[in-house]
Protein backbone atom coordinates (compact mmCIF):
# COMPACT_ATOMS: atom_id res chain seq x y z
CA UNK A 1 -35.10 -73.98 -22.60
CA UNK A 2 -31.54 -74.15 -22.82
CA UNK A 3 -30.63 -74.50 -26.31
CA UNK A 4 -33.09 -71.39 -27.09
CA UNK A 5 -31.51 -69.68 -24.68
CA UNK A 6 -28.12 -69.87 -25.94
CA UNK A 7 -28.32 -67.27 -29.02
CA UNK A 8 -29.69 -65.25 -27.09
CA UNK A 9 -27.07 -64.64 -24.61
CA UNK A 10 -24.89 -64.75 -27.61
CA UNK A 11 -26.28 -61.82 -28.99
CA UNK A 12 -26.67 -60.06 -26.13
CA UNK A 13 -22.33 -60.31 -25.45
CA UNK A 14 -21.80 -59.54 -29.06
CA UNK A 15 -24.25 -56.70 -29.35
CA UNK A 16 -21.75 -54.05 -28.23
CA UNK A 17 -19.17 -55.13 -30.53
CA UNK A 18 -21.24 -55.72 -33.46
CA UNK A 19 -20.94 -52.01 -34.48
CA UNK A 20 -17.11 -52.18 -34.52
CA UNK A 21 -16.94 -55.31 -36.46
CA UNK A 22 -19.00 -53.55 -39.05
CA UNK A 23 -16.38 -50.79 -38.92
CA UNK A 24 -13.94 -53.19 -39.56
CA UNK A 25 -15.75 -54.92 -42.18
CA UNK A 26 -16.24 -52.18 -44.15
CA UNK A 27 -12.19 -50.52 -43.96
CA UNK A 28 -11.20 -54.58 -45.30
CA UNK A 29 -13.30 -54.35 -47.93
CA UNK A 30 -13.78 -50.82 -48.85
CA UNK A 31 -17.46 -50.63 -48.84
CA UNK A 32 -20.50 -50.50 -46.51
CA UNK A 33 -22.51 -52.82 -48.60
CA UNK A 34 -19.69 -55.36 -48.69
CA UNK A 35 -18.60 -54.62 -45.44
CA UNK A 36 -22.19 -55.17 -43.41
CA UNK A 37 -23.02 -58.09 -45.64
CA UNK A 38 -19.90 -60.33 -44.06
CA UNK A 39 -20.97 -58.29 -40.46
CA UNK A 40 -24.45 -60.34 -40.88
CA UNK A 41 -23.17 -63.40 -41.98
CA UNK A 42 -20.77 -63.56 -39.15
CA UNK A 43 -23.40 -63.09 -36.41
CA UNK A 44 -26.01 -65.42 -38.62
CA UNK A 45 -22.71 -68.27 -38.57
CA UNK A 46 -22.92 -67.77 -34.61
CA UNK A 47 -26.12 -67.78 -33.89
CA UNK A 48 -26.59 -70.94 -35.86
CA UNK A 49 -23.63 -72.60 -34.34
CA UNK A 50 -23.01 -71.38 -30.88
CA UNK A 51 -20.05 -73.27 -30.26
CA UNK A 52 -18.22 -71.88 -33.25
CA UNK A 53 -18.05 -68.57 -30.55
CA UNK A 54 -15.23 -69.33 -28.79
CA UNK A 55 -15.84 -68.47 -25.19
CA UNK A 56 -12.53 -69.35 -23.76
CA UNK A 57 -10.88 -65.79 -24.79
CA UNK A 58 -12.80 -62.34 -24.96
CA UNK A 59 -16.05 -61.70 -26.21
CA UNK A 60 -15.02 -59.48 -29.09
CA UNK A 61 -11.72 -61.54 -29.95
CA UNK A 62 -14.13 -64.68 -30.58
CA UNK A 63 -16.26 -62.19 -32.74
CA UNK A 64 -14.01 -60.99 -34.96
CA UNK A 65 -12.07 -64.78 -34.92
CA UNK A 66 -15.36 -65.93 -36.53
CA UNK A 67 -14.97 -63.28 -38.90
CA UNK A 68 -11.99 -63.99 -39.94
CA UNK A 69 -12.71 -67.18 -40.94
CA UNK A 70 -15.54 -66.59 -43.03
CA UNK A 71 -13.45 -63.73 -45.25
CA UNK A 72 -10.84 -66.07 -45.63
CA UNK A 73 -13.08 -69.30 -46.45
CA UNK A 74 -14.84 -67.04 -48.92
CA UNK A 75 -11.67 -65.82 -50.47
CA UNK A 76 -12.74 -61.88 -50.15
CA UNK A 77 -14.13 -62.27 -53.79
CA UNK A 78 -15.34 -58.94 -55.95
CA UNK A 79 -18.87 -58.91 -56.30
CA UNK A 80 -19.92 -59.01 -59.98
CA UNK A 81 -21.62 -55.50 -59.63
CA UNK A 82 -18.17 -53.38 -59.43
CA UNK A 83 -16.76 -52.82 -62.32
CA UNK A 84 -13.71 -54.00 -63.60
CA UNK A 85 -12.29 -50.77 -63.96
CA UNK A 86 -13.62 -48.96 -61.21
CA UNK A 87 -11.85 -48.02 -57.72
CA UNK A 88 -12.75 -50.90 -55.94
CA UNK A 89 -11.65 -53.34 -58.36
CA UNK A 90 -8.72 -51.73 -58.49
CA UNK A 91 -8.00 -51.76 -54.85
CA UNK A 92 -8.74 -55.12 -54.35
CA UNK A 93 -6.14 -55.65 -57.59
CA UNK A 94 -4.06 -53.83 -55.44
CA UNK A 95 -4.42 -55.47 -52.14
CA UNK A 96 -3.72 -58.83 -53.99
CA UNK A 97 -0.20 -57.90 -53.98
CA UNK A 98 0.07 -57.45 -50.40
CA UNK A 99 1.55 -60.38 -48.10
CA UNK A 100 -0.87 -62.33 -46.65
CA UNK A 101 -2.45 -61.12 -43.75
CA UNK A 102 -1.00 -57.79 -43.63
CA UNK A 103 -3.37 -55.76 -44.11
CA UNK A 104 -6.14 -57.34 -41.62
CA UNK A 105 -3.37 -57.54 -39.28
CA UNK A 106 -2.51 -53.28 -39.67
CA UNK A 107 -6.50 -52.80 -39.57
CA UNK A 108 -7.13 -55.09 -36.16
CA UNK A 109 -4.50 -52.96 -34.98
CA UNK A 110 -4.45 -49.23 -35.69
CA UNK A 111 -8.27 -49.14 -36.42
CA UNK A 112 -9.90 -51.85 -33.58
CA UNK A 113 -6.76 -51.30 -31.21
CA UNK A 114 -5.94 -55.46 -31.00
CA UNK A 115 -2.45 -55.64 -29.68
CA UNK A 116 -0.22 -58.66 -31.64
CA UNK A 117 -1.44 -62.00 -29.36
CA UNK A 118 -5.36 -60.93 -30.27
CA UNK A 119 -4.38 -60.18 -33.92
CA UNK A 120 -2.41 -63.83 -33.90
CA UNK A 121 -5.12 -65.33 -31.80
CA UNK A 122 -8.06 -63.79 -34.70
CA UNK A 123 -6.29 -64.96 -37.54
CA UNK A 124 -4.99 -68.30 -36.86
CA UNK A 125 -0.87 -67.15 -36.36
CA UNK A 126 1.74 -67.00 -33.30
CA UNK A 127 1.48 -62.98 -31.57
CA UNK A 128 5.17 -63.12 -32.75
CA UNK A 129 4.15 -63.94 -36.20
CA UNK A 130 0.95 -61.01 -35.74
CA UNK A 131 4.13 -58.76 -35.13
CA UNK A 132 5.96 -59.36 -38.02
CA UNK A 133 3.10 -58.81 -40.14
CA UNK A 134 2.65 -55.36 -38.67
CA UNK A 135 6.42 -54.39 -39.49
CA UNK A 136 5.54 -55.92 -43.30
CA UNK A 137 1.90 -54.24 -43.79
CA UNK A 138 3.74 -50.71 -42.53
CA UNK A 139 6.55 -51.08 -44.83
CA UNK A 140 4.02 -51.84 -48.09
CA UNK A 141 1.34 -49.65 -47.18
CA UNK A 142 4.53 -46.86 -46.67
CA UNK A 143 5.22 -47.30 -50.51
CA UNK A 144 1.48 -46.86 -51.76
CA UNK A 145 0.02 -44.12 -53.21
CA UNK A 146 0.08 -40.70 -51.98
CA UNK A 147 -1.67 -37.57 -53.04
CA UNK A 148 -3.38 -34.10 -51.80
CA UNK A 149 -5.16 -34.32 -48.68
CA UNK A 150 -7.83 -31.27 -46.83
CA UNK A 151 -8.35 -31.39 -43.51
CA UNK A 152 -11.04 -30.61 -41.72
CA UNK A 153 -11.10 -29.95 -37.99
CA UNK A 154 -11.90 -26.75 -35.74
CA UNK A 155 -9.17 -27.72 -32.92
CA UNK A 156 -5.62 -25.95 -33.75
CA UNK A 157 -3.58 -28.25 -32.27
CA UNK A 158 -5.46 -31.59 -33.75
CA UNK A 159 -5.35 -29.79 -36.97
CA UNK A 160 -1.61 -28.99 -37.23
CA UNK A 161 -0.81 -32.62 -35.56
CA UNK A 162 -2.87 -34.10 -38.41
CA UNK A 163 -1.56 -32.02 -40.78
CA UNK A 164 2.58 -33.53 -39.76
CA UNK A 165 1.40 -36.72 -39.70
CA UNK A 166 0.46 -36.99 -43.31
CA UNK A 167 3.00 -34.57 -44.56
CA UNK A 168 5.69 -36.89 -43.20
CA UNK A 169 3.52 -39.95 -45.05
CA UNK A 170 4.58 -37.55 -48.16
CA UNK A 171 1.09 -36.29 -49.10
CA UNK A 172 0.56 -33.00 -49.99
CA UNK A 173 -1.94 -30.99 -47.49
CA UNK A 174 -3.99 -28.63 -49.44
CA UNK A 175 -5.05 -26.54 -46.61
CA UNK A 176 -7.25 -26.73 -43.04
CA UNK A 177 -10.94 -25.73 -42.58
CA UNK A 178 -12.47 -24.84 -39.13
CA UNK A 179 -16.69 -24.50 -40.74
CA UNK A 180 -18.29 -26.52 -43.39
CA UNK A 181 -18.06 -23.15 -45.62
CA UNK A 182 -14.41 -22.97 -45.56
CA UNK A 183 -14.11 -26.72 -46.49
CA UNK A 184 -16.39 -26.42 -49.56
CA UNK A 185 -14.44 -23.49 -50.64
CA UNK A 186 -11.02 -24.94 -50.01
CA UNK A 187 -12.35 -28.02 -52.08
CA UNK A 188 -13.43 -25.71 -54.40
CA UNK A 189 -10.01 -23.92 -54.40
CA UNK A 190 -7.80 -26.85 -54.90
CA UNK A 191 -9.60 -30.17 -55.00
CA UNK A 192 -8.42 -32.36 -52.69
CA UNK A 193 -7.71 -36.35 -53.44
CA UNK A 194 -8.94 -37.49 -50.27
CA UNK A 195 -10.44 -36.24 -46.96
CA UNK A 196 -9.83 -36.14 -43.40
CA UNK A 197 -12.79 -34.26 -41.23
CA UNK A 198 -14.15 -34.13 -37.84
CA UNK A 199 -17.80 -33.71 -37.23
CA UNK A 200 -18.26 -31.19 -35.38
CA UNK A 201 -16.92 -27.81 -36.32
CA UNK A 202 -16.10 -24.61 -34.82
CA UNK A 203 -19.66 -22.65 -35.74
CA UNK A 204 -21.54 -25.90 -34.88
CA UNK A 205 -21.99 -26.89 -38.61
CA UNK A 206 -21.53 -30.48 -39.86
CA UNK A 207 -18.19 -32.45 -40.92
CA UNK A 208 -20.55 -34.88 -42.52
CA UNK A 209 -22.55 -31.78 -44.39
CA UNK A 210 -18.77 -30.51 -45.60
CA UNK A 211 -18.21 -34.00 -46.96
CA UNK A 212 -21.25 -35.02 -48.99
CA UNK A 213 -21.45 -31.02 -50.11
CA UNK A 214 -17.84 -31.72 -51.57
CA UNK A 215 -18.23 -35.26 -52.73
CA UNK A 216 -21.62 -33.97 -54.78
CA UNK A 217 -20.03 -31.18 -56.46
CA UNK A 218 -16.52 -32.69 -57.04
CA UNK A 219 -17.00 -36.35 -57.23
CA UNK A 220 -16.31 -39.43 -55.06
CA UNK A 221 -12.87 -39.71 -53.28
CA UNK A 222 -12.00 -41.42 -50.11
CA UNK A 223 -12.33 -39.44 -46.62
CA UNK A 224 -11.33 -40.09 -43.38
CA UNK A 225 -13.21 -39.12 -40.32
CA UNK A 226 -11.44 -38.29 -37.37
CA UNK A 227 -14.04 -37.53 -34.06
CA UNK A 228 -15.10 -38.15 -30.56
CA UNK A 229 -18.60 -39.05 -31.79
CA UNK A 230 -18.04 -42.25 -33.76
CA UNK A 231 -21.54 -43.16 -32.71
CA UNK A 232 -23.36 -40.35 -34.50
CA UNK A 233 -21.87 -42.01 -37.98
CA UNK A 234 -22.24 -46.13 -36.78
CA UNK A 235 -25.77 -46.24 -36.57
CA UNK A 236 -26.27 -47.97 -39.53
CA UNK A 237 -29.42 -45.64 -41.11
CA UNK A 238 -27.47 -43.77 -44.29
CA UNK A 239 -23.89 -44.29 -45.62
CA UNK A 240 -20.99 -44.69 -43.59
CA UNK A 241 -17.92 -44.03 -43.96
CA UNK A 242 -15.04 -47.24 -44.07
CA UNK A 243 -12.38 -45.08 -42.10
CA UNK A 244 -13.29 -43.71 -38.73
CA UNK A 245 -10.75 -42.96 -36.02
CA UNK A 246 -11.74 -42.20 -32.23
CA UNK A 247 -10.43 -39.38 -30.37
CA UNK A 248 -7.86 -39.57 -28.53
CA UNK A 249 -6.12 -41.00 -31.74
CA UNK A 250 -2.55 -42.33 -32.35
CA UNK A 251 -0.17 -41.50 -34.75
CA UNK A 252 -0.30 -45.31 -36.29
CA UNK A 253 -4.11 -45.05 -36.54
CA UNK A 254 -3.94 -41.48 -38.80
CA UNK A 255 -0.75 -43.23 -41.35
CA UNK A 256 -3.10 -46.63 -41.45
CA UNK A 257 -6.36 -45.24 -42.22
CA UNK A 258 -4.97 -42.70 -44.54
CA UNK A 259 -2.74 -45.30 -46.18
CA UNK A 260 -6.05 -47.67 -46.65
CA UNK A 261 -8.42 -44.90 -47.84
CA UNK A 262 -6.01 -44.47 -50.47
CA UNK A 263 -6.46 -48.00 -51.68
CA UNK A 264 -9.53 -47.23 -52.42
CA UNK A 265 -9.37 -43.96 -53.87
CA UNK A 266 -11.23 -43.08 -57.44
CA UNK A 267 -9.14 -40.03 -58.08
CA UNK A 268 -6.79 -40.73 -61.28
CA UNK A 269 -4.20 -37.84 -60.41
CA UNK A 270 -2.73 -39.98 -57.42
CA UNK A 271 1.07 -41.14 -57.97
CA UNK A 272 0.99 -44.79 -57.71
């Protein structure tokens, strides 16, 4: 009774967390496919090996410690299906010339909210160590690639804070849309290189309709969603995007997410 009893309380702590990990998932490797795949295999490795959870810190640290340790025993290969020259082989060409570390450290952080112990504590280093790879990951992602950005949000204020944050990253905002109308058009207008957009817009139409209307018509490029109802796109039934931020946000959150979408960007006019 015991031992079958054991996964099952495992997946009952885990099962609240297991939508965040595949948030994570996907914004490390820059796909949902990819993303979900190491997702299952880290709750398969647990549920086979209960004791590999490690119940003497929190619930989600031990989740996403597993995880951890499965992308880097696997080495965070390419799969053979993406093409050498295509966006994500390119990012991860990218991303190999990033200090170790770094970048799952900036992600645990500004897109999970782990402060430096956790982030030391999930990937095997000292919080002072965690840190210092924060201060490093800023720096390099600070001197990637930037580009024209649209923004899509109803709420003034959000809008024009958004809008500062990645001028100051040195993009180039193209212009704010309150409706899914006046985002297709400003796509339309001046196509954008990537996308940040809330769901919910001011005449009740759809952030998500904007986005695939634009992506359809203009091609794919990396977007950004920004919205207090993360659970309306992490249900795991249709595409997701890698990037999602909860309102409230933070100012780190916006530069990280923006910074990572754009290492995974298919759009050939961005200044490397």
């Amino acid at each position: 009774m015991t031992s079958s009893a054991a996964p099952t309380d495992i997946s009952t702590t885990i099962a609240a967390d297991l939508p965040y990990l595949r948030r994570y998932a996907r914004a490390l490797t820059g796909t949902q496919s990819t993303g979900d795949k190491y997702a299952i295999i880290t709750l398969e490795t647990i549920l086979a090996d209960p004791q590999i959870f490690d119940r003497s810190t929190s619930p989600r640290v031990a989740l996403f410690k597993v995880f951890n340790s499965i992308w880097v025993s696997s080495g965070a290969p390419i799969e053979e299906s993406i093409l050498p020259n295509g966006p994500e082989a390119r990012a991860q060409m990218r991303l190999s010339r990033l200090t170790a570390n770094t970048r799952e450290a900036l992600l645990l952080q500004s897109i999970e909210g782990f402060n430096a112990d956790e982030i030391g504590e999930i990937v095997g280093v000292s919080g002072d160590e965690a840190a210092k790879l924060l201060e490093i990951a800023r720096d390099e992602m600070s001197k990637g690639i930037v580009g024209n950005v649209m923004i899509i949000e109803d709420e003034a204020i959000i809008a024009m804070d958004i809008s500062e944050i990645v001028a100051q990253m040195g993009h180039e905002v193209t212009g704010i849309a309150r409706t899914k109308t006046a985002a297709v058009d400003l796509a339309r207008e001046t196509p954008p290189d990537m996308i940040l957009a809330d769901i919910q817009l001011a005449d009740k139409s759809s952030g998500i309709d904007a986005v695939n209307e634009i992506l359809a018509e203009l091609g794919d490029r990396p977007v950004v969603f920004i919205t207090a109802f993360p659970e309306r796109l992490l249900t795991g039934d249709r595409p997701e995007p890698a990037f999602l931020i909860t309102k409230p946000y933070s100012e780190d959150q916006v530069r990280s997410a923006v910074s990572q979408a754009m290492f995974f960007t298919s759009t050939e006019t961005l200044m490397a």
